[in-house]
C-alpha atoms as a PDB file:
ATOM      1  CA  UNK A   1       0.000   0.000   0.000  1.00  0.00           C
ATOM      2  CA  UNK A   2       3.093   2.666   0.544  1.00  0.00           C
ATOM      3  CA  UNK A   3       4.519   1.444  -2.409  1.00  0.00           C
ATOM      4  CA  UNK A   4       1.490   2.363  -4.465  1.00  0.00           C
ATOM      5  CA  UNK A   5       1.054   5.694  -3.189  1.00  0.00           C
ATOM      6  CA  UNK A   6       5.007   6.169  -3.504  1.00  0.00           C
ATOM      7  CA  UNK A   7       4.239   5.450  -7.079  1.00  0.00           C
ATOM      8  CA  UNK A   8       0.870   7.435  -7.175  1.00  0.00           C
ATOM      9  CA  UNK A   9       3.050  10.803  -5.477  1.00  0.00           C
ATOM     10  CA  UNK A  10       5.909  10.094  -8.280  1.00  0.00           C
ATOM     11  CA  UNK A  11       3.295  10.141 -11.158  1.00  0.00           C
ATOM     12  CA  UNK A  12       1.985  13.594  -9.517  1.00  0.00           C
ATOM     13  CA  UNK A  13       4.882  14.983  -9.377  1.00  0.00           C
ATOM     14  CA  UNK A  14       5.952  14.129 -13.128  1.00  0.00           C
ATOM     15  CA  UNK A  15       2.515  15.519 -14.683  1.00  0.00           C
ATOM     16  CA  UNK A  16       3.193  18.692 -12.789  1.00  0.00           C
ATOM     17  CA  UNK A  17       6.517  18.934 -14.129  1.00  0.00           C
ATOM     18  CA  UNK A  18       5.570  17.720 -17.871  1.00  0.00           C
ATOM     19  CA  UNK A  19       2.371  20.771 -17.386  1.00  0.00           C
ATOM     20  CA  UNK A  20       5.036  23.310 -16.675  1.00  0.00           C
ATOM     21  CA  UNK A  21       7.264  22.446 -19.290  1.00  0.00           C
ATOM     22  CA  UNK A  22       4.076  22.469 -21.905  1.00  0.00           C
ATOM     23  CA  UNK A  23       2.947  25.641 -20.979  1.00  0.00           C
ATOM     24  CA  UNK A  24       6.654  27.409 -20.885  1.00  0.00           C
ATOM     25  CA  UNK A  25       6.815  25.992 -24.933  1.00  0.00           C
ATOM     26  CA  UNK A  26       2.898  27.195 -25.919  1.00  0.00           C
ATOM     27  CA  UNK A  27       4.619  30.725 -24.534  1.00  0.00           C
ATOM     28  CA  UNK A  28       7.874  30.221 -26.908  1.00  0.00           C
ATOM     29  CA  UNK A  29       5.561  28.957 -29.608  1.00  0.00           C
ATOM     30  CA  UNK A  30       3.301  32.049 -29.604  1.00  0.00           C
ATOM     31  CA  UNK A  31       5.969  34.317 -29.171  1.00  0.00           C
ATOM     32  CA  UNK A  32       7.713  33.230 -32.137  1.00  0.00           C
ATOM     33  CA  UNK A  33       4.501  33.006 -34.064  1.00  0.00           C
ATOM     34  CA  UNK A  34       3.985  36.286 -33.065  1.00  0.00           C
ATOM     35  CA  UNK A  35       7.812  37.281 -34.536  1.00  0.00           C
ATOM     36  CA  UNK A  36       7.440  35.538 -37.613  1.00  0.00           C
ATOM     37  CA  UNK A  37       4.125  36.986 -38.712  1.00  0.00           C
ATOM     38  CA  UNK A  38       4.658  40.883 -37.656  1.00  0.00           C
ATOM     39  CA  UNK A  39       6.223  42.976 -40.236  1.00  0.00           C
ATOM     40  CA  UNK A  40       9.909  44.398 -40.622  1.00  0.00           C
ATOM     41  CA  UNK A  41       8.993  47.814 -39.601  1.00  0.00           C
ATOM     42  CA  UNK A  42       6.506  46.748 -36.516  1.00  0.00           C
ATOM     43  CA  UNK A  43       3.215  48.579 -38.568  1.00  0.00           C
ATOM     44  CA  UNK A  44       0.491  46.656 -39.938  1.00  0.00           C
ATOM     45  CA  UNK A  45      -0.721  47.763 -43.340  1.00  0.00           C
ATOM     46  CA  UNK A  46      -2.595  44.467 -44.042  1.00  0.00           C
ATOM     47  CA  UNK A  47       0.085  42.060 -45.848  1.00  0.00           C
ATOM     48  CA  UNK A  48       0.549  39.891 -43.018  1.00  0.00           C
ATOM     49  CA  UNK A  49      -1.893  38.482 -40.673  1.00  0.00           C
ATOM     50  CA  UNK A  50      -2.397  40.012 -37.314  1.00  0.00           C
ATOM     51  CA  UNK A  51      -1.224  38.168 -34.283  1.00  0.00           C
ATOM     52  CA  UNK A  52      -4.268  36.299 -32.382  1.00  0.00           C
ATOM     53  CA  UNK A  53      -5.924  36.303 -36.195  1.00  0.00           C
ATOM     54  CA  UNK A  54      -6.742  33.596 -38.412  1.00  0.00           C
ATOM     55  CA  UNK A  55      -3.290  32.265 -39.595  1.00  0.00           C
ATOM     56  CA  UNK A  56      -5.007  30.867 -42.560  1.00  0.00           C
ATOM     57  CA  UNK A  57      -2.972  31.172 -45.956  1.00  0.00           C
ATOM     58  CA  UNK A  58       0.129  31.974 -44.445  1.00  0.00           C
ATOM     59  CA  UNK A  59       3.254  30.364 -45.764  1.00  0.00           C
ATOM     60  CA  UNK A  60       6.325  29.709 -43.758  1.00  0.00           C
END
């Protein structure tokens, strides 16, 4: 019965740690979406998407 919630604490533990780590990369992922899609000179006249918008027909 220790053994098993050992185990049970252990597993805890690890999903915590494997939540943390996916959340820190969703942040790097959007920020880099968020550099690759603005443009060179930081205004938006409408040739490439908006960040948070529809990232439909965008080529990388």
């Amino acid at each position: 019965m220790q053994r098993e919630q050992e185990t049970k604490q252990n597993m805890t533990r690890r999903v915590m740690q494997l939540q943390e780590q996916v959340d820190e990369l969703t942040e790097l992922v959007n920020t880099l979406l968020s550099v690759i899609v603005e443009e060179p000179d930081g205004v938006h006249s409408g040739s490439a998407p908006l960040p948070n918008g529809a990232l439909t027909q965008v080529c990388m």
